[in-house]
N, C-alpha and C. Protein backbone atom coordinates (compact mmCIF):
# COMPACT_ATOMS: atom_id res chain seq x y z
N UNK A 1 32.79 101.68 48.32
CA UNK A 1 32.76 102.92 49.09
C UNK A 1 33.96 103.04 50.03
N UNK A 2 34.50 101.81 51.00
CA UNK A 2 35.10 102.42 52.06
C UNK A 2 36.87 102.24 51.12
N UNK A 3 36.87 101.85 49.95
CA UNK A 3 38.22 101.73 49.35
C UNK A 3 38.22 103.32 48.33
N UNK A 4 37.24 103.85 48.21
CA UNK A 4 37.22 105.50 47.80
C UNK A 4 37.55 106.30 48.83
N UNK A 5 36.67 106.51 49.87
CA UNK A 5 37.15 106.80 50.92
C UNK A 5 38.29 106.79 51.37
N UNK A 6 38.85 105.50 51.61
CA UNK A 6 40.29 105.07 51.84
C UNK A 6 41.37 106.46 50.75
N UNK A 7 40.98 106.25 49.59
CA UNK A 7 41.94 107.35 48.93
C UNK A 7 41.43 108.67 49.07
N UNK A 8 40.74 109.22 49.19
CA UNK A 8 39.91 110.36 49.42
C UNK A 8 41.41 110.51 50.64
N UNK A 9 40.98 110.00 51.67
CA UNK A 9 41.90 110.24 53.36
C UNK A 9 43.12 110.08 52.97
N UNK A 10 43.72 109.39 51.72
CA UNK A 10 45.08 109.08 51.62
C UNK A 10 45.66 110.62 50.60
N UNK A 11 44.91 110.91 49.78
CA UNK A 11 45.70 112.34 49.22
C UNK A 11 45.61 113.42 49.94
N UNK A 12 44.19 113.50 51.46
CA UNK A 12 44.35 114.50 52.38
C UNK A 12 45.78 114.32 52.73
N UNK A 13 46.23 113.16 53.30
CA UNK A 13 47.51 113.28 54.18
C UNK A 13 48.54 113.14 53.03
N UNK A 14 48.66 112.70 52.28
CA UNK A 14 49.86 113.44 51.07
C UNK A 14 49.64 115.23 51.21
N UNK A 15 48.29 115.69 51.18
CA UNK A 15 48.44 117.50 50.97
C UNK A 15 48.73 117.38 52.21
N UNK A 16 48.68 117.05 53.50
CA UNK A 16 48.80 117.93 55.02
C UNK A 16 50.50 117.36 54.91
N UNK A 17 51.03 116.36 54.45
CA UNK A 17 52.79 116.09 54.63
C UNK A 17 53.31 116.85 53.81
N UNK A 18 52.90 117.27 52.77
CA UNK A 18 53.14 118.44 51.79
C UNK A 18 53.73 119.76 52.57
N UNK A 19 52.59 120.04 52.82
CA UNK A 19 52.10 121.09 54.30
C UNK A 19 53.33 121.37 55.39
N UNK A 20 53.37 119.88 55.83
CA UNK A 20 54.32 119.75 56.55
C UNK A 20 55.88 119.61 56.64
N UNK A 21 55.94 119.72 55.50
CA UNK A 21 57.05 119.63 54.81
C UNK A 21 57.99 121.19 54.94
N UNK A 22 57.07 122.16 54.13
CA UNK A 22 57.21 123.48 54.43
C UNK A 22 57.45 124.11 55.72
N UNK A 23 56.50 123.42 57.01
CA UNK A 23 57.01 124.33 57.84
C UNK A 23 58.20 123.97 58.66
N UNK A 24 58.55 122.42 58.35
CA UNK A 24 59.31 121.52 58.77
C UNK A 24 60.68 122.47 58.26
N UNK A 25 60.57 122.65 56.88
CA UNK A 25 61.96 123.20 56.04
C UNK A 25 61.78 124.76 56.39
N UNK A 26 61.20 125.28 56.42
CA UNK A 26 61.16 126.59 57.42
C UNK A 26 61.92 126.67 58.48
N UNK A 27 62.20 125.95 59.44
CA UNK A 27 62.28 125.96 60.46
C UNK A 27 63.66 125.74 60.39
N UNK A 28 64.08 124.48 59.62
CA UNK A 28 65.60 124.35 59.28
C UNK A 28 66.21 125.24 58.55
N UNK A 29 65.74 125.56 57.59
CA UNK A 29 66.17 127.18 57.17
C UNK A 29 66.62 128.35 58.01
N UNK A 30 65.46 128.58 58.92
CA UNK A 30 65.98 129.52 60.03
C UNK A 30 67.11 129.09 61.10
N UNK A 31 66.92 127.95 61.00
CA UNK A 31 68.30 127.41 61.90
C UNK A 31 69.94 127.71 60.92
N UNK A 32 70.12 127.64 59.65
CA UNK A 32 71.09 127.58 59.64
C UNK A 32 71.31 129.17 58.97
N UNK A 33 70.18 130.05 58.77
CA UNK A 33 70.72 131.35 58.50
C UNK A 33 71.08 131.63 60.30
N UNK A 34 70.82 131.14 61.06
CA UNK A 34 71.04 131.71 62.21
C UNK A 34 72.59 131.12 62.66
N UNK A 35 73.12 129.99 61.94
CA UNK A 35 74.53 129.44 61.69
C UNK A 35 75.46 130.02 60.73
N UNK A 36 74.47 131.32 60.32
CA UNK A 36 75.42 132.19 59.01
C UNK A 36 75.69 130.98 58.04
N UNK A 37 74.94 130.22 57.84
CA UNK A 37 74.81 129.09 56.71
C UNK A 37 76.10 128.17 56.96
N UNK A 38 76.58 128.06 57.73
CA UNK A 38 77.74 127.33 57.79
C UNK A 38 77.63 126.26 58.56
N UNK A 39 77.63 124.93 57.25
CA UNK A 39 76.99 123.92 57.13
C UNK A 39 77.52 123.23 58.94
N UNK A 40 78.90 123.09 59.21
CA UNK A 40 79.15 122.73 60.35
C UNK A 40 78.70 123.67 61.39
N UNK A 41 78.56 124.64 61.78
CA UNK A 41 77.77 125.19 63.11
C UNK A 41 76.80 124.82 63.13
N UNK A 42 76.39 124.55 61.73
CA UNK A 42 74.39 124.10 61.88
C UNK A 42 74.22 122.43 62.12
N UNK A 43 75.43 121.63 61.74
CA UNK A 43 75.16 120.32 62.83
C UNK A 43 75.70 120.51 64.16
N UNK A 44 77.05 121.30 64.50
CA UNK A 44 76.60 121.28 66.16
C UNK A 44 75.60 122.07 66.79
N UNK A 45 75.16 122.83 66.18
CA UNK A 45 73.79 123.51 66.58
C UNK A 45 72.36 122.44 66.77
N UNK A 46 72.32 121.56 65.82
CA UNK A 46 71.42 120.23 65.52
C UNK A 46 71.49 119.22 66.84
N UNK A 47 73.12 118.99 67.22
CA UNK A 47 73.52 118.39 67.73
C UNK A 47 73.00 118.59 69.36
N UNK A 48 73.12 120.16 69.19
CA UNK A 48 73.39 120.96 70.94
C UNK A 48 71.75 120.95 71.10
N UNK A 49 70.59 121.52 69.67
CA UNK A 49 69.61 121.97 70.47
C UNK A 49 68.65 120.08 70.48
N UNK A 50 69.08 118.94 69.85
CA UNK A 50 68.89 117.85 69.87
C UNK A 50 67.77 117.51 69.01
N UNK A 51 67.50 118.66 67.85
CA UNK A 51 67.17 118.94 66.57
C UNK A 51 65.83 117.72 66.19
N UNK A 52 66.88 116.42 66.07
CA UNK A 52 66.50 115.24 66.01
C UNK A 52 65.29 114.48 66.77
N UNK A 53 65.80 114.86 67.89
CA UNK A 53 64.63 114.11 68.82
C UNK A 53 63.33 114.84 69.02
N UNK A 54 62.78 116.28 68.45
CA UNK A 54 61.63 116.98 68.91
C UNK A 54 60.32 115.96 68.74
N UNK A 55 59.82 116.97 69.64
CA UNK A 55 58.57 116.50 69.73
C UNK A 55 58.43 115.88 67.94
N UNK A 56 57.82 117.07 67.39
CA UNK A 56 57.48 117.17 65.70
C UNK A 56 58.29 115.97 65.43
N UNK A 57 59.38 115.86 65.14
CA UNK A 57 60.23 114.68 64.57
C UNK A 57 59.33 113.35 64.84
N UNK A 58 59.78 113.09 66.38
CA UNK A 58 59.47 111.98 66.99
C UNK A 58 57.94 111.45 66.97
N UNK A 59 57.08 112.58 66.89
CA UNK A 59 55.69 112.21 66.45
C UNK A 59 55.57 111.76 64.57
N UNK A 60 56.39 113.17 64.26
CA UNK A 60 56.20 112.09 62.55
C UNK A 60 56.84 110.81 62.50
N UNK A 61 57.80 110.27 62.83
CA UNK A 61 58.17 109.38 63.01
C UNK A 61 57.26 108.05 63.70
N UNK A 62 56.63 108.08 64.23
CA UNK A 62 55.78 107.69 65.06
C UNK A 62 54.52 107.50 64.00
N UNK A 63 53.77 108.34 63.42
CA UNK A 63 53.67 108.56 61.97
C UNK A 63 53.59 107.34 61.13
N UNK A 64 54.96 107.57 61.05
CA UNK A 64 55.43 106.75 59.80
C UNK A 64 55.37 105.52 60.21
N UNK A 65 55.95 104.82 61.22
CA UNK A 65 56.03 103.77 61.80
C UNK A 65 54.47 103.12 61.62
N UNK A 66 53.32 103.81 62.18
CA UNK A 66 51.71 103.61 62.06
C UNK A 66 51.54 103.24 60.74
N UNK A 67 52.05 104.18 59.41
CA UNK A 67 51.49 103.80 58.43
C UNK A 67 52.36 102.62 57.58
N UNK A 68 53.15 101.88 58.92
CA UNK A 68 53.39 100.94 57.69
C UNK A 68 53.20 99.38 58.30
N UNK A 69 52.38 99.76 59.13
CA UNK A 69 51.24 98.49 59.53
C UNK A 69 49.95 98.50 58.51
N UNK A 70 49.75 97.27 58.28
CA UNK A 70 48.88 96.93 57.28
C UNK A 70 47.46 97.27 57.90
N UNK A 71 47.03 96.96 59.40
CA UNK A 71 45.41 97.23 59.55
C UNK A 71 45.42 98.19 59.75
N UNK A 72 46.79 99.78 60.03
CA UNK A 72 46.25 100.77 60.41
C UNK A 72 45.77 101.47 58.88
N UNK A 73 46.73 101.09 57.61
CA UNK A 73 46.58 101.10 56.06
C UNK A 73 45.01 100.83 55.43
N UNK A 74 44.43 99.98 55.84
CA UNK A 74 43.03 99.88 55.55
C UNK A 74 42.50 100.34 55.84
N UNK A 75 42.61 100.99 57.16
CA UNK A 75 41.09 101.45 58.12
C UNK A 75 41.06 103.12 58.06
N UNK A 76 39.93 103.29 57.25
CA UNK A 76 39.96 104.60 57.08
C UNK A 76 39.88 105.66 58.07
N UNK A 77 38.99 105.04 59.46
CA UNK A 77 39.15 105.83 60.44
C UNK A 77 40.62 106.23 60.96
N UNK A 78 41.62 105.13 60.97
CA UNK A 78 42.85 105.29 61.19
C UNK A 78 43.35 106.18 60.99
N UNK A 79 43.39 106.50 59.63
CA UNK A 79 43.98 107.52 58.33
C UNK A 79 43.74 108.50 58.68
N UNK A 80 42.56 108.73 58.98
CA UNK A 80 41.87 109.78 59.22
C UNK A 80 42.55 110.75 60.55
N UNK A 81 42.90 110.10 61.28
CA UNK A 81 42.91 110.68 62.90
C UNK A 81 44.28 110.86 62.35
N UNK A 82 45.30 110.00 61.79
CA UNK A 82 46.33 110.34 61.41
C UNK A 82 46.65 111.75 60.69
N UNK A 83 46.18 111.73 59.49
CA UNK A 83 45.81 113.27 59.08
C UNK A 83 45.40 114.42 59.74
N UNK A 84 44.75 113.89 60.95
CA UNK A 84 44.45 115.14 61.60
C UNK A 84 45.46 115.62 62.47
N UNK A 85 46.42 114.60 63.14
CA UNK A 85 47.49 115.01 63.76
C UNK A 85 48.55 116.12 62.92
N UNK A 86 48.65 115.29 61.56
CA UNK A 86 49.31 115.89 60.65
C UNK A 86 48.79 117.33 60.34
N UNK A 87 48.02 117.71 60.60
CA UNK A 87 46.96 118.87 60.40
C UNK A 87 47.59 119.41 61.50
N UNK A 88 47.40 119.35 62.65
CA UNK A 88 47.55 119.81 63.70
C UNK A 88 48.97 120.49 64.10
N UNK A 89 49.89 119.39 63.55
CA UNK A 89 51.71 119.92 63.85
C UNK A 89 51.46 121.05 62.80
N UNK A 90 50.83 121.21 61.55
CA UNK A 90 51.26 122.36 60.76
C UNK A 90 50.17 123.28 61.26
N UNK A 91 49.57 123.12 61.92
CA UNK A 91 48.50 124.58 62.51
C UNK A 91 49.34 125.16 63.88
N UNK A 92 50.08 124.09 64.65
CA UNK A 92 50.49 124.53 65.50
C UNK A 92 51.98 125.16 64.97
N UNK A 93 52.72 124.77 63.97
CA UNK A 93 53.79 125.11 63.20
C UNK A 93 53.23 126.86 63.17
N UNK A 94 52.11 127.15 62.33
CA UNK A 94 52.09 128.20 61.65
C UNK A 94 51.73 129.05 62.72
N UNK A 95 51.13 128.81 64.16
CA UNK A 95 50.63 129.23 64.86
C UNK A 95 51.89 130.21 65.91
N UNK A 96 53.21 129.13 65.87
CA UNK A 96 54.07 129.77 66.38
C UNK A 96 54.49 130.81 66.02
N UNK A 97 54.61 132.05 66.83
CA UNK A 97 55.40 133.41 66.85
C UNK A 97 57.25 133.28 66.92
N UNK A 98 58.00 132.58 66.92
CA UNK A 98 59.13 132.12 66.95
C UNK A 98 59.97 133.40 65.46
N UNK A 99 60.68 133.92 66.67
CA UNK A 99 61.25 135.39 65.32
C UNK A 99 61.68 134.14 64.48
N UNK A 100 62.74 133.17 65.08
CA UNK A 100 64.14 132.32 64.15
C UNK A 100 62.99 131.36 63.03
N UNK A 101 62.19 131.28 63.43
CA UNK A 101 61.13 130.51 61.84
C UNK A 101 61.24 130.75 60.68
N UNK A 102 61.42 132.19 60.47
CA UNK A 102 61.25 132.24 59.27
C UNK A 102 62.09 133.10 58.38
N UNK A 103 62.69 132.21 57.63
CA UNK A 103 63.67 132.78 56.85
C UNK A 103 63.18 133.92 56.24
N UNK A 104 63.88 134.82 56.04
CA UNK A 104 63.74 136.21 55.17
C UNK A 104 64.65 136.65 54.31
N UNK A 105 65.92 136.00 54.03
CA UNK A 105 66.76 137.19 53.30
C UNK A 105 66.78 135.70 51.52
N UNK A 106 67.49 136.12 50.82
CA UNK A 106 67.02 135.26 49.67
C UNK A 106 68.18 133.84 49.84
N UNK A 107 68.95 134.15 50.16
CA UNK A 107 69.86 132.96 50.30
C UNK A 107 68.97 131.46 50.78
N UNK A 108 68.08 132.12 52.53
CA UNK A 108 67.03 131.40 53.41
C UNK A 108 66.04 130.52 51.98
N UNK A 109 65.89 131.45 51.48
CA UNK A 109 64.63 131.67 50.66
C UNK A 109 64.57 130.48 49.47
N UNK A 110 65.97 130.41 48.61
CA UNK A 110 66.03 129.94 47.95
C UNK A 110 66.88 128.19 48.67
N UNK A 111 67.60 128.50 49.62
CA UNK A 111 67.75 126.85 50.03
C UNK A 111 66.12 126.47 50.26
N UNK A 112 65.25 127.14 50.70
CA UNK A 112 64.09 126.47 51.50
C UNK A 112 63.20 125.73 49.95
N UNK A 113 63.39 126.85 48.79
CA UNK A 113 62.90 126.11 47.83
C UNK A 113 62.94 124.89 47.10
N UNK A 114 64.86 125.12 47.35
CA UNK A 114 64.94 124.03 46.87
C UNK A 114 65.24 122.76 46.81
N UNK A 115 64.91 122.61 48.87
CA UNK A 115 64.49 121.62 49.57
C UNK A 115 63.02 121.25 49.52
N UNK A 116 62.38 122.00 49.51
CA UNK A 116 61.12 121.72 48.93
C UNK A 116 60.72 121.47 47.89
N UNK A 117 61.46 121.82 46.44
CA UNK A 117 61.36 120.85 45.38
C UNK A 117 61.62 120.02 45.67
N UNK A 118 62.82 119.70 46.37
CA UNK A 118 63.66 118.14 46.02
C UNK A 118 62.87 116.90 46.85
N UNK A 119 62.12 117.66 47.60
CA UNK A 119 61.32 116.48 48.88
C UNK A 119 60.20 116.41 47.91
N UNK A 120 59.44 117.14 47.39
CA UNK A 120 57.87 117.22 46.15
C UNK A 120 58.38 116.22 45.51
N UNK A 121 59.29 116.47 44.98
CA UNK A 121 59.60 115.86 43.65
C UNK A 121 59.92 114.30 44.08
N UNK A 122 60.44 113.89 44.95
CA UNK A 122 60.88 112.42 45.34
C UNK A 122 59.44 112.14 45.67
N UNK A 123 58.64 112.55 46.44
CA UNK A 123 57.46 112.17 47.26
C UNK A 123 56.22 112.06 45.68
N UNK A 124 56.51 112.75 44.89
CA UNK A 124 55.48 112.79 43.33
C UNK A 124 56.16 111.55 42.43
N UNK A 125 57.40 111.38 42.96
CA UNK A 125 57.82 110.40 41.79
C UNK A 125 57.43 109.03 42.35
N UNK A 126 57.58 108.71 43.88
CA UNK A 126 57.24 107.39 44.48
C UNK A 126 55.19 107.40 44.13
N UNK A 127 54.87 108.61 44.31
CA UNK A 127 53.22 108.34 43.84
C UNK A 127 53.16 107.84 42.55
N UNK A 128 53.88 109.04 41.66
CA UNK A 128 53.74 107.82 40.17
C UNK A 128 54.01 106.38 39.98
N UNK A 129 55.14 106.03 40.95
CA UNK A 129 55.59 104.87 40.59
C UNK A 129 54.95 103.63 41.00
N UNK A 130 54.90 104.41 42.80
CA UNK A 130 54.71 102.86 43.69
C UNK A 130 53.37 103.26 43.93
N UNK A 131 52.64 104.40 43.74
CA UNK A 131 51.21 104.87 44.18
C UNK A 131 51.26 105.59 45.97
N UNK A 132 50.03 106.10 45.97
CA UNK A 132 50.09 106.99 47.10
C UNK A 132 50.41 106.53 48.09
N UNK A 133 49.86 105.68 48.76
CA UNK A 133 50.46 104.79 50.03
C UNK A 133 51.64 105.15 50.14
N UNK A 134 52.69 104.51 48.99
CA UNK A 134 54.13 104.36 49.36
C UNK A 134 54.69 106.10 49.25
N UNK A 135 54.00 106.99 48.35
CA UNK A 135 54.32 108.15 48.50
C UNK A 135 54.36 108.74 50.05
N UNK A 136 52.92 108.68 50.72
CA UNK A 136 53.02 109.09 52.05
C UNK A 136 54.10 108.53 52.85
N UNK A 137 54.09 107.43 52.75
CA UNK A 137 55.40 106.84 53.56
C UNK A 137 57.08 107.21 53.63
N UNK A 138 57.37 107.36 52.20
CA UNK A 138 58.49 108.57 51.65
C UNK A 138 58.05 110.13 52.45
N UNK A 139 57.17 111.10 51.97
CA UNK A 139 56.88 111.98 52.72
C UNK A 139 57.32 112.20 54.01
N UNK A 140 56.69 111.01 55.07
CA UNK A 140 56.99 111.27 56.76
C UNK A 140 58.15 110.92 56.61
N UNK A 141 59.18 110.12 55.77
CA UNK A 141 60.20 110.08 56.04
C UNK A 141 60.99 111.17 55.92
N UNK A 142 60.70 111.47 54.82
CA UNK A 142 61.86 113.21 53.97
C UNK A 142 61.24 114.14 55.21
N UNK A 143 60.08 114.34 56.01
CA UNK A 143 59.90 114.83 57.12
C UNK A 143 60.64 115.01 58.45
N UNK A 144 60.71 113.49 58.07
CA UNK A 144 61.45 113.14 59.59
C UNK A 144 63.08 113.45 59.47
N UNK A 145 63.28 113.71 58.58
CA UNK A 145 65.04 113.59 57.91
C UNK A 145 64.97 115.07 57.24
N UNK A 146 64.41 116.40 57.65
CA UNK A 146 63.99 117.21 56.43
C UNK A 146 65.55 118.19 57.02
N UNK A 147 66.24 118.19 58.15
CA UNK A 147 67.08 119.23 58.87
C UNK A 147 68.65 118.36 57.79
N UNK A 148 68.48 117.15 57.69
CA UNK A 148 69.62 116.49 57.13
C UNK A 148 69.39 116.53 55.16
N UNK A 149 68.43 116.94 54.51
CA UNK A 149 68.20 117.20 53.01
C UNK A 149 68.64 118.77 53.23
N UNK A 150 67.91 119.46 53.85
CA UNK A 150 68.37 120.77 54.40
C UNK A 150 69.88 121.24 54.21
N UNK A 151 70.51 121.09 55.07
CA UNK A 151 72.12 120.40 55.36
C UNK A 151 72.72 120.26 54.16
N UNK A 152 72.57 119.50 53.96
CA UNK A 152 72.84 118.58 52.24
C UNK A 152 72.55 119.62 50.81
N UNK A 153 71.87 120.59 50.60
CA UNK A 153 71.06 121.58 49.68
C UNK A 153 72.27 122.57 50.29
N UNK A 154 72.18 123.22 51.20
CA UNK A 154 73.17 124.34 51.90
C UNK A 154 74.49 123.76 51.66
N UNK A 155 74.92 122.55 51.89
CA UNK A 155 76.23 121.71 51.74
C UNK A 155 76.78 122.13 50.04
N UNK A 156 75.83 121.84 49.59
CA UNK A 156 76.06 122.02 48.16
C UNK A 156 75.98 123.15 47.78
N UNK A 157 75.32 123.89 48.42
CA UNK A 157 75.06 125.88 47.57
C UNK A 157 76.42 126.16 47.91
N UNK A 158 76.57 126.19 49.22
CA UNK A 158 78.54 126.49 49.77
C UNK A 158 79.28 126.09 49.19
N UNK A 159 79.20 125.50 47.75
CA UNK A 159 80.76 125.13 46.89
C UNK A 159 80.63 126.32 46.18
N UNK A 160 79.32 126.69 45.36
CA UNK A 160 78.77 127.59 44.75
C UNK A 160 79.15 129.05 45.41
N UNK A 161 78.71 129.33 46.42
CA UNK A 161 78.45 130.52 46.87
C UNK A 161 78.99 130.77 48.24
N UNK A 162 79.67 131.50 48.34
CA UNK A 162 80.17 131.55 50.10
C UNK A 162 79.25 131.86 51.40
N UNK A 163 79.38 131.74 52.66
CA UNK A 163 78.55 131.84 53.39
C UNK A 163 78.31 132.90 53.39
N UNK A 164 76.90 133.85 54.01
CA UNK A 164 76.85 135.24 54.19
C UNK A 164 75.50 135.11 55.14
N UNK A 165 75.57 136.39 56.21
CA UNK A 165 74.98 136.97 56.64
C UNK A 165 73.97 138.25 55.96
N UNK A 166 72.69 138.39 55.51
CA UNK A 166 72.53 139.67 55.15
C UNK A 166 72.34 140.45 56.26
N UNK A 167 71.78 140.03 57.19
CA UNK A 167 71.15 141.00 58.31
C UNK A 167 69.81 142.09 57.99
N UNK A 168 68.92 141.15 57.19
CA UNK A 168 67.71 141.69 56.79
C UNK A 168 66.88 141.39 57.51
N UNK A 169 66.95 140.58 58.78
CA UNK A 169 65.96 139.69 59.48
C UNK A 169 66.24 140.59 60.88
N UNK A 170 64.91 140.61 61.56
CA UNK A 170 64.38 140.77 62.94
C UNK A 170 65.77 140.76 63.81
N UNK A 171 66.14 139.83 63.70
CA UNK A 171 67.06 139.41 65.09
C UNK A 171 68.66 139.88 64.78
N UNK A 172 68.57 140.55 63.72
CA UNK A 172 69.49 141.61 62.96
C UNK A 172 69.58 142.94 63.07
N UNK A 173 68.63 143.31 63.28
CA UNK A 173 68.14 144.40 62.96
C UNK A 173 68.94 145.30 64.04
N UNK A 174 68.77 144.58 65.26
CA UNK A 174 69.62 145.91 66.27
C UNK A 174 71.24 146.12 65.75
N UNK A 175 71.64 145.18 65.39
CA UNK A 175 72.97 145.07 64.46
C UNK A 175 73.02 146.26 63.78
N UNK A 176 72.22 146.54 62.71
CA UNK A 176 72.12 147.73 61.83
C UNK A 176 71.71 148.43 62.43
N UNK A 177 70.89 148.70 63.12
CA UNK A 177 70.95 150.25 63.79
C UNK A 177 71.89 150.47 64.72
N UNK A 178 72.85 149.76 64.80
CA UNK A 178 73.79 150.08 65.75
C UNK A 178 74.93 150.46 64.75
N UNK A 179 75.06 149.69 63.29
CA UNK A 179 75.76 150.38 62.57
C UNK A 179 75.68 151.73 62.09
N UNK A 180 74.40 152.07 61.95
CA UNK A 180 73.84 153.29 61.59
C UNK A 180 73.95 154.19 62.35
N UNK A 181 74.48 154.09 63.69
CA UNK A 181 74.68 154.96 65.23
C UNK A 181 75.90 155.41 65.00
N UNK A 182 76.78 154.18 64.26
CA UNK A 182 78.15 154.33 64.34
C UNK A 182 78.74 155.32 63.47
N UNK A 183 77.57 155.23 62.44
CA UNK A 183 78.35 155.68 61.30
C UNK A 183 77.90 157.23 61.18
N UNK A 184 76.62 157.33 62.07
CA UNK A 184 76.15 158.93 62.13
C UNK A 184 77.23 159.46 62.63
N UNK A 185 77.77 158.98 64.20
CA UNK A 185 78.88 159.35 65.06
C UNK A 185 80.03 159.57 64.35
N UNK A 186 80.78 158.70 63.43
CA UNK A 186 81.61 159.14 62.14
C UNK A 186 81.18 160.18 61.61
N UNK A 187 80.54 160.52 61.46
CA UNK A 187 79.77 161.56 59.94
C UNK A 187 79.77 163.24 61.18
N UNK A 188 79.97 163.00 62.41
CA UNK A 188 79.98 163.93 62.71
C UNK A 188 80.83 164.19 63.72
């Protein structure tokens, strides 16, 4: 019973780092459309707002560190409270009103995807391989490191594709209607 259990609590917190993953890469997403994707403003931006050290970080991290003690690994109550924290950063994630969260234009859209494949896919391949345990442990890490895979995905679209602004997003928007002021004023 308590070694079912034990996995029962161990694929919750694989789905809540899953979870967390998303709003984690959300968030870095909106940071570097707000760098007009340009991979260097978005590390001194990392650098300036200290990216690294947040709360979120430093607690997954903290996290991770827990799950790679062996009695906190057995004890299902452990796991448990652990998961719920993990629960908690993505309720409080989703809970935030923060305009810069959330990417909107497709450029945002498609780095965020396919940082989020690339973290699934490492975190599904260590489950096949090494089993769930070591998967979760990968997880809080690609968590804790998710602004630098981020980085790295955008690093690489920019050989591909040049930087751009669409100005489809909220914090844009007075932008375009100010173009649209301009251009009535032209027009007449």
């Amino acid at each position: 019973m308590p070694q079912n259990a034990l996995n029962i609590v161990y694929w919750l917190m694989l789905a809540a780092i899953v979870a967390e993953m998303f709003f984690m890469v959300r968030k870095d997403c909106a940071m570097l459309r707000q760098e007009g994707y340009d991979t260097k403003r978005y590390v001194d931006s990392l650098r300036k707002t200290e990216e690294h050290i947040t709360v979120k970080r430093v607690l997954t991290f903290a996290l991770l560190m827990m799950m790679l003690v062996d009695w906190v690994q057995s004890n299902v109550y452990d796991v448990a409270i652990l998961v719920l924290v993990i629960v908690g950063q993505c309720v409080y994630a989703a809970r935030v009103k923060d305009a810069g969260t959330t990417p909107c234009d497709n450029r945002a859209k498609t780095l965020m995807a396919i940082s989020l494949a690339l973290m699934t896919a490492a975190t599904a391949t260590v489950a096949a391989v090494s089993g769930v345990l070591r998967a979760i442990q990968m997880g809080l890490l690609l968590v804790c490191f998710s602004y630098v895979i981020t980085g790295a995905v955008n690093w690489v679209s920019a050989i591909i594709r040049k930087p751009e602004n669409t100005g489809n997003c909220p914090e844009t928007r007075l932008d375009i209607d100010e173009m649209k002021t301009e251009k009535q004023d032209k027009e007449r």
